[in-house]
C-alpha atoms as a PDB file:
ATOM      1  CA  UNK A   1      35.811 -29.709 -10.900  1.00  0.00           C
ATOM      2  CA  UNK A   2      32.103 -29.455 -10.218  1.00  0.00           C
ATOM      3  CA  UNK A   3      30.272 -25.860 -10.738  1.00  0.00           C
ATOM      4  CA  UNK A   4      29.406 -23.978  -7.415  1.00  0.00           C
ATOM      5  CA  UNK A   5      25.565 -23.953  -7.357  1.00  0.00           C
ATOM      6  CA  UNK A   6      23.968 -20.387  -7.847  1.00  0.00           C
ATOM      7  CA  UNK A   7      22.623 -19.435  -4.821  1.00  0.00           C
ATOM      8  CA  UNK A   8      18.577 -19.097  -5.195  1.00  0.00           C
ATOM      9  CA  UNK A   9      18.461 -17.788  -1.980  1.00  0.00           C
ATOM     10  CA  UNK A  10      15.472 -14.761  -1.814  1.00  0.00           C
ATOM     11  CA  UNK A  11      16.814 -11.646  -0.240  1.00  0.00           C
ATOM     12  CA  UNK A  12      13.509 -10.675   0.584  1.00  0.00           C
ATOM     13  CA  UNK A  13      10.457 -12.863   1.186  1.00  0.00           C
ATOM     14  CA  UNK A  14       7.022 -11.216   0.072  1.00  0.00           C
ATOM     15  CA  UNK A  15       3.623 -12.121   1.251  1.00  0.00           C
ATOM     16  CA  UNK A  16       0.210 -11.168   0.568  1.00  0.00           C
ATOM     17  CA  UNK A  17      -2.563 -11.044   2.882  1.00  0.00           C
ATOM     18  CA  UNK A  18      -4.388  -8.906   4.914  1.00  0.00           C
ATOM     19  CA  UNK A  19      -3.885  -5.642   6.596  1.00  0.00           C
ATOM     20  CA  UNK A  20      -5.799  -3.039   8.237  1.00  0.00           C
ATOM     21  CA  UNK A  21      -5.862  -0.414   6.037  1.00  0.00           C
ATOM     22  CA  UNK A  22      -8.652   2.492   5.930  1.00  0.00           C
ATOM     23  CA  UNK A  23     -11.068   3.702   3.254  1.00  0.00           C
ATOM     24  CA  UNK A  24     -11.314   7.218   2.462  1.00  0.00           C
ATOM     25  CA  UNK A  25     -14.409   7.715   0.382  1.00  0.00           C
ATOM     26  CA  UNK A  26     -14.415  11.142  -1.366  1.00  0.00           C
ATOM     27  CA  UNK A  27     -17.966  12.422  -1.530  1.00  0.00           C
ATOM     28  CA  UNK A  28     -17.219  16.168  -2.207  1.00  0.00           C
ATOM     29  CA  UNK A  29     -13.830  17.341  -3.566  1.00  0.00           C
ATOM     30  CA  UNK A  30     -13.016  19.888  -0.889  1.00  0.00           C
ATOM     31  CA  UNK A  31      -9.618  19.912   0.082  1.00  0.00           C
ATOM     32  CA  UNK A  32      -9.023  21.894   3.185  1.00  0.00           C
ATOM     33  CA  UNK A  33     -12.784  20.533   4.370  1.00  0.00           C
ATOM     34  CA  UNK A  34     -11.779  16.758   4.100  1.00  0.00           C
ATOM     35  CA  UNK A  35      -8.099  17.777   5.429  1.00  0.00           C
ATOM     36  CA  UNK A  36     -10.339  19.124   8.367  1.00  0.00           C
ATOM     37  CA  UNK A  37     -12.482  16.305   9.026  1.00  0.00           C
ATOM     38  CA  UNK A  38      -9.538  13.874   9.462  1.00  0.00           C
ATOM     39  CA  UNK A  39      -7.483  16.182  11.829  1.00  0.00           C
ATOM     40  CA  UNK A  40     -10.746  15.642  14.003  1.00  0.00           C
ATOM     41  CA  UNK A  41     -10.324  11.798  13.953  1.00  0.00           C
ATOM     42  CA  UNK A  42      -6.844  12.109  14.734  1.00  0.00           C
ATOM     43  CA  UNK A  43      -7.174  13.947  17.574  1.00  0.00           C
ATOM     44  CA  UNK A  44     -10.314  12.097  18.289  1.00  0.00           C
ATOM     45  CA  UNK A  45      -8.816   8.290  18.046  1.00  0.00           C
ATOM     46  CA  UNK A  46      -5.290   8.861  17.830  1.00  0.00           C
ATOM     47  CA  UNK A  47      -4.262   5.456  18.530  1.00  0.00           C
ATOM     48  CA  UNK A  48      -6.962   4.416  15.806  1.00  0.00           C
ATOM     49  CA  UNK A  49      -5.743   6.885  12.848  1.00  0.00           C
ATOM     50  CA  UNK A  50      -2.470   8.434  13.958  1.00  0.00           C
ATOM     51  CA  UNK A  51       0.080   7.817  11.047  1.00  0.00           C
ATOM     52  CA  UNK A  52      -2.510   5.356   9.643  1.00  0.00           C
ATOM     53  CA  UNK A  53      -2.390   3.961   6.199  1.00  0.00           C
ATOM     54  CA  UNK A  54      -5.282   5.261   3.987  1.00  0.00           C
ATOM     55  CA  UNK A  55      -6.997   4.229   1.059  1.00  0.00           C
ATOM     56  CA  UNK A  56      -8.512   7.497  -1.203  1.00  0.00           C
ATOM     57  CA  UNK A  57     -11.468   6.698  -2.612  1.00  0.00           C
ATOM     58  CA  UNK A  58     -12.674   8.450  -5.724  1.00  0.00           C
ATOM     59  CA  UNK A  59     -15.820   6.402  -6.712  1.00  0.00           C
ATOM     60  CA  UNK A  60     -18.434   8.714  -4.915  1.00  0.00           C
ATOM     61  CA  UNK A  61     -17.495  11.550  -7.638  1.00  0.00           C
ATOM     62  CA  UNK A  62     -18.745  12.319 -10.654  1.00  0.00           C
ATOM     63  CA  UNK A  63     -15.392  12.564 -12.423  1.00  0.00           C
ATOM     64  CA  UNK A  64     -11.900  11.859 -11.098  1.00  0.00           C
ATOM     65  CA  UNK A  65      -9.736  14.894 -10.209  1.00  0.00           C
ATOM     66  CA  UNK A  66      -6.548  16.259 -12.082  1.00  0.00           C
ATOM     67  CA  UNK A  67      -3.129  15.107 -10.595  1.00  0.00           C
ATOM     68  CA  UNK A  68      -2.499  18.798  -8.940  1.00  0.00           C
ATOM     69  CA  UNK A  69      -5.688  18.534  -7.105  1.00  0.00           C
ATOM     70  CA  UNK A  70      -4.910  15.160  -5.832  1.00  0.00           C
ATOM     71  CA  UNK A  71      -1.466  16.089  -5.018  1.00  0.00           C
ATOM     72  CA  UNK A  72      -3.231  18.460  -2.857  1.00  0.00           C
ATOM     73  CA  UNK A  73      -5.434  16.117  -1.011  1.00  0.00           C
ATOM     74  CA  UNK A  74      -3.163  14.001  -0.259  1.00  0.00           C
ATOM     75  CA  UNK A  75      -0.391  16.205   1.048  1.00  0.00           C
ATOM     76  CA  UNK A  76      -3.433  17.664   3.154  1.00  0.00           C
ATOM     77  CA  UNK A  77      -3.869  14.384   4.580  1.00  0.00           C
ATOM     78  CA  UNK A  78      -0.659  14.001   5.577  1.00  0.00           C
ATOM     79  CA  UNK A  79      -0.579  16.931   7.322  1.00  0.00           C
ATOM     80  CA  UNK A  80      -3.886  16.169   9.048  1.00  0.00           C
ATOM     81  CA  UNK A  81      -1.815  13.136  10.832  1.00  0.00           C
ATOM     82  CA  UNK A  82      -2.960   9.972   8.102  1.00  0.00           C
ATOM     83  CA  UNK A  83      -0.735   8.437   5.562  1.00  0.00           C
ATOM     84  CA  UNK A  84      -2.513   7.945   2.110  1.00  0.00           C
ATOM     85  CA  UNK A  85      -0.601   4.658   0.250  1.00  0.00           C
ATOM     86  CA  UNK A  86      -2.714   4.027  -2.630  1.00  0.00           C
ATOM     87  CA  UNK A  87      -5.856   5.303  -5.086  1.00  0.00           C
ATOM     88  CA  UNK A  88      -9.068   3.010  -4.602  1.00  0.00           C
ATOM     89  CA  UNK A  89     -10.124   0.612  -7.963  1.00  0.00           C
ATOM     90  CA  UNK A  90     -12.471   2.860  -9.805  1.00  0.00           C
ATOM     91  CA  UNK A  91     -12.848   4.053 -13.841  1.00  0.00           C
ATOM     92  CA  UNK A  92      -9.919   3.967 -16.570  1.00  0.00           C
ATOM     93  CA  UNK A  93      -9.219   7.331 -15.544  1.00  0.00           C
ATOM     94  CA  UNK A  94      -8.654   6.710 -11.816  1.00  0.00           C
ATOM     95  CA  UNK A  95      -5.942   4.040 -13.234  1.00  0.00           C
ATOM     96  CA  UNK A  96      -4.055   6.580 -15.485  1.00  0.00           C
ATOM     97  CA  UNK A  97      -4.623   9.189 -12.245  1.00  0.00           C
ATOM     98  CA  UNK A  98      -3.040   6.378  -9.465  1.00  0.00           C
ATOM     99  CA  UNK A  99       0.027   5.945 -12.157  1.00  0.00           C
ATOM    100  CA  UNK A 100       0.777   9.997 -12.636  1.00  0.00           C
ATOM    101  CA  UNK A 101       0.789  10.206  -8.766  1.00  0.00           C
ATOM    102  CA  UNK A 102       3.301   6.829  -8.817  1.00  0.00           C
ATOM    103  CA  UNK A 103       0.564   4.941  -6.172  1.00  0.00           C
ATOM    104  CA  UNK A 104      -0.722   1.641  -6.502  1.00  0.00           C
ATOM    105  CA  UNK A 105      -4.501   0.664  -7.128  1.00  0.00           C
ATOM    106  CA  UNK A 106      -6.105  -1.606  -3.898  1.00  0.00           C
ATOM    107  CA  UNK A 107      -9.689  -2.740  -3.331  1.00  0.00           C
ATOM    108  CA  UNK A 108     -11.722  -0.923  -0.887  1.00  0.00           C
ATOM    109  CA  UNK A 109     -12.610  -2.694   2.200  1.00  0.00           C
ATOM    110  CA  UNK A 110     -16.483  -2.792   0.561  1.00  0.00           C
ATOM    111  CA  UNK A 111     -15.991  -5.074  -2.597  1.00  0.00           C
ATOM    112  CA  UNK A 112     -18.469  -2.879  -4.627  1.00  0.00           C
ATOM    113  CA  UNK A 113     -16.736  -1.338  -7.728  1.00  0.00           C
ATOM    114  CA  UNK A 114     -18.980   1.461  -8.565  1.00  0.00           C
ATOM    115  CA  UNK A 115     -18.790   2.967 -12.308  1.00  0.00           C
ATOM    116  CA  UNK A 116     -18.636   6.611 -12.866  1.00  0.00           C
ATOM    117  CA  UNK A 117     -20.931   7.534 -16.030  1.00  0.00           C
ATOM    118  CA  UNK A 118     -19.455   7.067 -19.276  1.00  0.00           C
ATOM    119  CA  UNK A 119     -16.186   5.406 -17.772  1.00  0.00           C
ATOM    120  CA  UNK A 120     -15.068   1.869 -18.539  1.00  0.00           C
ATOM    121  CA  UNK A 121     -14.659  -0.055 -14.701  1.00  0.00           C
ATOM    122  CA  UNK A 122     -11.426  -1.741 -14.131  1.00  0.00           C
ATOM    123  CA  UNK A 123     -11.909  -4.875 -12.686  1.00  0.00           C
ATOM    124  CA  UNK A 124     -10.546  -5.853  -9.151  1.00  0.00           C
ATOM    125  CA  UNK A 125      -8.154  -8.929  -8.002  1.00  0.00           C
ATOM    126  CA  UNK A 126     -10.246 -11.838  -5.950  1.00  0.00           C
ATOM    127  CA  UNK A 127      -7.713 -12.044  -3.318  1.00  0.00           C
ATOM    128  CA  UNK A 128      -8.258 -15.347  -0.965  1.00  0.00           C
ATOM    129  CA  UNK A 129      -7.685 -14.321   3.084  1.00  0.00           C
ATOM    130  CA  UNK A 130      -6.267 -17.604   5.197  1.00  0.00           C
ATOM    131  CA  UNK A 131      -7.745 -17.024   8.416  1.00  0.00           C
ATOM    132  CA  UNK A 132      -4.861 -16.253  10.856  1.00  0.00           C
ATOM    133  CA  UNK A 133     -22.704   7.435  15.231  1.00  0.00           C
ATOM    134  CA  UNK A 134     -24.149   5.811  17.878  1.00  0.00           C
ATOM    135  CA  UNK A 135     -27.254   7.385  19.580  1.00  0.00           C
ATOM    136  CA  UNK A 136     -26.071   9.854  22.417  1.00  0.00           C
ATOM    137  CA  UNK A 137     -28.337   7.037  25.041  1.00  0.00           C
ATOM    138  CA  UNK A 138     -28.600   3.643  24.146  1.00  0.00           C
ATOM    139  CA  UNK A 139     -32.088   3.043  23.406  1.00  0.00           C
ATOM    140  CA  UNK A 140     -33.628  -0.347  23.194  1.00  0.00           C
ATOM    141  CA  UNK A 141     -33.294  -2.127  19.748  1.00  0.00           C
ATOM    142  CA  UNK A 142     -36.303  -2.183  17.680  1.00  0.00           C
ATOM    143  CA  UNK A 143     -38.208  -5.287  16.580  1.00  0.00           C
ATOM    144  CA  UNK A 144     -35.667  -6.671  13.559  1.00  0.00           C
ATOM    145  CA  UNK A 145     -35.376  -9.750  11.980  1.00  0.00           C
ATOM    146  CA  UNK A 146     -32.822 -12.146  12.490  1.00  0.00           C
ATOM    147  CA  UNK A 147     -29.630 -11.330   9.910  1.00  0.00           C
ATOM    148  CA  UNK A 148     -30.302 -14.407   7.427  1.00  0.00           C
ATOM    149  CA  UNK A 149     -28.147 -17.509   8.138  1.00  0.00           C
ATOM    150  CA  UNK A 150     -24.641 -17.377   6.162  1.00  0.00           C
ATOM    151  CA  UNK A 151     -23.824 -19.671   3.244  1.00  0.00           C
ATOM    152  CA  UNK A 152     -21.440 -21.750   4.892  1.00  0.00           C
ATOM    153  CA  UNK A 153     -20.613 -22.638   8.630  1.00  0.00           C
ATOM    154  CA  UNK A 154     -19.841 -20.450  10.732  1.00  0.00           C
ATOM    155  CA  UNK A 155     -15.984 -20.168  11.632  1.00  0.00           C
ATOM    156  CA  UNK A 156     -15.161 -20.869  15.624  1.00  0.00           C
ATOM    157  CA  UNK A 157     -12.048 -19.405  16.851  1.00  0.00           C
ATOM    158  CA  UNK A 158     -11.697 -21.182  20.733  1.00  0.00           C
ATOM    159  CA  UNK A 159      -8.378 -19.359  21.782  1.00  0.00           C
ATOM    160  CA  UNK A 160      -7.578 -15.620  22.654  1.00  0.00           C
ATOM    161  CA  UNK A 161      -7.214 -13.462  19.771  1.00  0.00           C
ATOM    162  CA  UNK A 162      -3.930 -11.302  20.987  1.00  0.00           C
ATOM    163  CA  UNK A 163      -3.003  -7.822  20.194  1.00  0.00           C
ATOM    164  CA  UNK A 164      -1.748  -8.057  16.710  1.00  0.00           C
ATOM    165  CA  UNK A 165      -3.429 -11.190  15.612  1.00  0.00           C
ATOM    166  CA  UNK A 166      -6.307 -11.252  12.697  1.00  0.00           C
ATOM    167  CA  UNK A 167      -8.909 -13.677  12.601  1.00  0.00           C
ATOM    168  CA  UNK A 168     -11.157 -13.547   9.135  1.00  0.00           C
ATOM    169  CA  UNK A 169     -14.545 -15.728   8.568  1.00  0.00           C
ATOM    170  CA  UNK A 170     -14.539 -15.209   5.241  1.00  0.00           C
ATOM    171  CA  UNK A 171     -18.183 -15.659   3.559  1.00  0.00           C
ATOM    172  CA  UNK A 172     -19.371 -16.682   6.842  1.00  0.00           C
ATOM    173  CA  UNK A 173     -19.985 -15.456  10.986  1.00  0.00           C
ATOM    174  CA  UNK A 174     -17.207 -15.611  12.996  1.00  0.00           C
ATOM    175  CA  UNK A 175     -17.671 -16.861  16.669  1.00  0.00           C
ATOM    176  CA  UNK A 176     -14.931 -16.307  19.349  1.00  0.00           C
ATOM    177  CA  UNK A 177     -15.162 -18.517  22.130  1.00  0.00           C
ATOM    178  CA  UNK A 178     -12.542 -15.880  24.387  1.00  0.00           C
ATOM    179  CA  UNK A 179     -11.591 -13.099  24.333  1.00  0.00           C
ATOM    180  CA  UNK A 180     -10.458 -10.674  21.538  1.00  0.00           C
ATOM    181  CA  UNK A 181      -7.483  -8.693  22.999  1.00  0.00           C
ATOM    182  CA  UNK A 182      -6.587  -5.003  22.569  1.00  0.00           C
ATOM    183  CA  UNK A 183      -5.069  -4.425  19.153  1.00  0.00           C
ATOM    184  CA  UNK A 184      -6.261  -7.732  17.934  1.00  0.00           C
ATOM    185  CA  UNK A 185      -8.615  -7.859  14.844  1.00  0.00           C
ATOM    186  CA  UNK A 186     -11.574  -9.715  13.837  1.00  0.00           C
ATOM    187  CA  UNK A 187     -13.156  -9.881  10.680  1.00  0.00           C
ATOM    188  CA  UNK A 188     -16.583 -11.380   9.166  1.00  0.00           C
ATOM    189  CA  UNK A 189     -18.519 -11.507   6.289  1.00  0.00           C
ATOM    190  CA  UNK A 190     -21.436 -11.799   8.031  1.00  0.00           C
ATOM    191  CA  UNK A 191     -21.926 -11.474  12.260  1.00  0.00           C
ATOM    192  CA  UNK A 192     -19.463 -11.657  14.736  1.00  0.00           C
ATOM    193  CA  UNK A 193     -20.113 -13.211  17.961  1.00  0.00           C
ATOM    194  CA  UNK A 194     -17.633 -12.535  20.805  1.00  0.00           C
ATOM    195  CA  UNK A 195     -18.473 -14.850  23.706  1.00  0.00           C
ATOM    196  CA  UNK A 196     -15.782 -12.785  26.113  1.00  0.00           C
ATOM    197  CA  UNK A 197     -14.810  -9.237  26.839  1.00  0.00           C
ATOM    198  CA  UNK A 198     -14.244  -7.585  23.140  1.00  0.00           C
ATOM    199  CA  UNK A 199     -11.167  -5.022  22.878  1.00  0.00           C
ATOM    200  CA  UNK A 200      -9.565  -4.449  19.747  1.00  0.00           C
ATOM    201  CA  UNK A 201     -11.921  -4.119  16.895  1.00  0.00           C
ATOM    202  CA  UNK A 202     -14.666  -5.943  14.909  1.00  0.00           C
ATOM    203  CA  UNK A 203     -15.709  -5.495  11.262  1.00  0.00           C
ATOM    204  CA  UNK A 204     -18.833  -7.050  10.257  1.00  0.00           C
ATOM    205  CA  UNK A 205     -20.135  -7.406   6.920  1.00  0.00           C
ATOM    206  CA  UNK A 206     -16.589  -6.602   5.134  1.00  0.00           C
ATOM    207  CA  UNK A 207     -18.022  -7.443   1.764  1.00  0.00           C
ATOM    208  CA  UNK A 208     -21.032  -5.135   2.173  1.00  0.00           C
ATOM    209  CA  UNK A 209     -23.983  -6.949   4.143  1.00  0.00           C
ATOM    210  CA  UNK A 210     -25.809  -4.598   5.910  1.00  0.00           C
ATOM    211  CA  UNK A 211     -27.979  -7.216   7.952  1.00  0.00           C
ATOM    212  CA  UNK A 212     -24.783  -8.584  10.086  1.00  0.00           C
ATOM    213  CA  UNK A 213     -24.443  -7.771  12.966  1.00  0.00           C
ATOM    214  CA  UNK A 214     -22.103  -7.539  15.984  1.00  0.00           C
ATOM    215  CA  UNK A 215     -22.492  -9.436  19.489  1.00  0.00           C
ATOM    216  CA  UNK A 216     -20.096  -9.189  22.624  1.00  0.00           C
ATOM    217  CA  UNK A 217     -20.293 -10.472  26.598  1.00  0.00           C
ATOM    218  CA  UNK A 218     -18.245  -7.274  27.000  1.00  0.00           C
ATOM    219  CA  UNK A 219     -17.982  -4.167  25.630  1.00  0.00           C
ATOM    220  CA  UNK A 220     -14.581  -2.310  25.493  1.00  0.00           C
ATOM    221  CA  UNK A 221     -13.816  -2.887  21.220  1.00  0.00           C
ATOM    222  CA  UNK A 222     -11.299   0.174  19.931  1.00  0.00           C
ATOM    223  CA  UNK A 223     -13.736   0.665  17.021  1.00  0.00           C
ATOM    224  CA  UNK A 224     -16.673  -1.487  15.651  1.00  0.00           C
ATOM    225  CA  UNK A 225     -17.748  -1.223  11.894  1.00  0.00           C
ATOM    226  CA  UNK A 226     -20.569  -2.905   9.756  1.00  0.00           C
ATOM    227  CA  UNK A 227     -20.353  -2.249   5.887  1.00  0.00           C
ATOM    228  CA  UNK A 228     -17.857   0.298   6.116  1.00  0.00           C
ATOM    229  CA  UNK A 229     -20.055   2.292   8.776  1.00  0.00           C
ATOM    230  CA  UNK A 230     -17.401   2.513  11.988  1.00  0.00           C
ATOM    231  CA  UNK A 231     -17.618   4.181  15.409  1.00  0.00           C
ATOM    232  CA  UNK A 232     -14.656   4.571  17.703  1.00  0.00           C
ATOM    233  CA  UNK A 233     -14.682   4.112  21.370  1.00  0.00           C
ATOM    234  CA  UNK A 234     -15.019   7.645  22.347  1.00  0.00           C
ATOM    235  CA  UNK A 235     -18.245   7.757  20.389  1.00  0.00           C
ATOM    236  CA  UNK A 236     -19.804   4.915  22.645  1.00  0.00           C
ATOM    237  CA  UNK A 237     -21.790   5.936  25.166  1.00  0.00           C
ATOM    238  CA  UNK A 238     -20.347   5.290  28.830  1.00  0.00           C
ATOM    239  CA  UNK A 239     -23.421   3.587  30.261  1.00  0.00           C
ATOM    240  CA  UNK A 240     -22.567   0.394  27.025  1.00  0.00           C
ATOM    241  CA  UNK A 241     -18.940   0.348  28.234  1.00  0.00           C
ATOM    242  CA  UNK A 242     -17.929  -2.857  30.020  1.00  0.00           C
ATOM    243  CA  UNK A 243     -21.776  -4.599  29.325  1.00  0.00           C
ATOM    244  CA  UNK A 244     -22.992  -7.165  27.051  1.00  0.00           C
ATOM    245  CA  UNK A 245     -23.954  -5.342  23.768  1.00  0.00           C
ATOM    246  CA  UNK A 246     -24.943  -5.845  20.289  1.00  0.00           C
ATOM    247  CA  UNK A 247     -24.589  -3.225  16.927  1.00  0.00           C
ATOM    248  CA  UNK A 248     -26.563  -3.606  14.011  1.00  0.00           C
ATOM    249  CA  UNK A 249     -27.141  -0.728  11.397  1.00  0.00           C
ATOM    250  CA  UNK A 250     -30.473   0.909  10.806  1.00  0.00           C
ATOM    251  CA  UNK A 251     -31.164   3.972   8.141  1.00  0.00           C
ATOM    252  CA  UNK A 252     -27.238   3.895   7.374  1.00  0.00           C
ATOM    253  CA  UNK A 253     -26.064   4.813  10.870  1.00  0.00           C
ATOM    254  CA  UNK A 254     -24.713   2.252  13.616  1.00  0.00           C
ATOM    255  CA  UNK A 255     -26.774   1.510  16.403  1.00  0.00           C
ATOM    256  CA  UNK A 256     -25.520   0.286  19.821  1.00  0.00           C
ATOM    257  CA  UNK A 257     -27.420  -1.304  22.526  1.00  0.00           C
ATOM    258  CA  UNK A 258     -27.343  -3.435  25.766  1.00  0.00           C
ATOM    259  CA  UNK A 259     -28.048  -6.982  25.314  1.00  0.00           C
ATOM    260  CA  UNK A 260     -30.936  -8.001  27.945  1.00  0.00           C
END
């Protein structure tokens, strides 16, 4: 009588890759202050940051903060309307801190792993993606050289990116030939080009390069962001709305303006 074969059979299949999650860099420990500020961009964006899943972000402190502080903050930002999942990669101390509060450790959206003084840094997974406030008048971009030409070729996308859908040049510009849809995603390392109307939203320079930049035929993009630095539709002035536009980011600030 032959055996029954065990059935391998996964239950659950896991994946790894990409989401949008936010970063939530903590520059001065004030609870009810930063609890504050993100009610604002709730109410501000809801469809944006409503019930969205946020990364806290300890490296712009001095030290990390005791668990019952932390508790705080992050029960505070629940109640503000945003769902903190996990403690950014930081110091030794920020690991012990993310395993008391039973979270896991992710990489910030900016791969720059910042030390606090005296503190040991723990080093960050390499994780390979597969691609799948502005002035209140635009004013006329200054004189500014060309961002420098990216290492590799730049990654063409020729179909509709739909709601839902991610596209990712990693180490490289991404140019979409059509249109990027509302709730759809696109992603670069360096520029993006968008040769059709732009909804959804567009994050330039995800590893930290401050020269990309972003270019679109027409302007309706949910939120732009260039190293980290993001504004939100609400924040763009009407008059850009609808035109042919491009973002770059001058003296750490996002600046918007109609392409000629």
């Amino acid at each position: 009588m032959s055996a029954s074969m065990p059935d391998f059979e996964q239950a659950g299949e896991l994946k790894v890759g990409q989401v949008g999650i936010a970063n939530l860099r903590i520059r001065t420990l004030d609870v009810a202050r930063l609890g504050a500020e993100m009610r604002e961009r709730v109410t501000r964006a809801p469809n944006l940051f409503a019930r969205a899943a946020v990364i806290v972000d300890f490296g712009g402190l001095s030290q990390v903060p005791d668990a019952a502080i932390a508790r705080q903050l992050l029960d505070e930002l629940r109640h503000a309307g945003v769902l903190p999942v996990a403690l950014a990669y930081g110091t030794r101390d920020n690991d012990a801190l993310a395993q008391e509060l039973g979270l896991p450790l992710l990489a910030r959206f900016r791969a720059q792993y910042e030390t606090s003084p005296g503190s040991e840094a723990v080093a960050a997974p390499v994780v390979e993606a597969t691609p799948a406030a502005p002035p209140a008048a635009a004013a006329a971009p200054p004189e500014l050289p060309v961002a420098a030409a990216p290492a590799a070729v730049s990654l063409m996308h020729t179909t509709p990116v739909r709601s839902g859908q991610q596209v990712y040049a990693q180490g490289r510009d991404l140019v979409v030939a059509a249109n990027v849809g509302a709730g759809a995603e696109v992603i670069a390392d360096g520029s993006i080009h968008v040769y059709g109307p732009l909804r959804g939203r567009a994050l330039a320079g995800a590893q930290g390069n401050e020269k990309a930049r972003i270019f679109c035929r027409e302007f309706h993009a949910e939120l732009v962001a260039i190293a980290g630095r993001y504004k939100v539709i609400e924040e763009v002035p009407q008059e850009l709305r609808g035109k042919a536009v491009q973002v770059w980011l001058e003296d750490d600030s996002l600046r918007m303006a109609e392409i000629a």
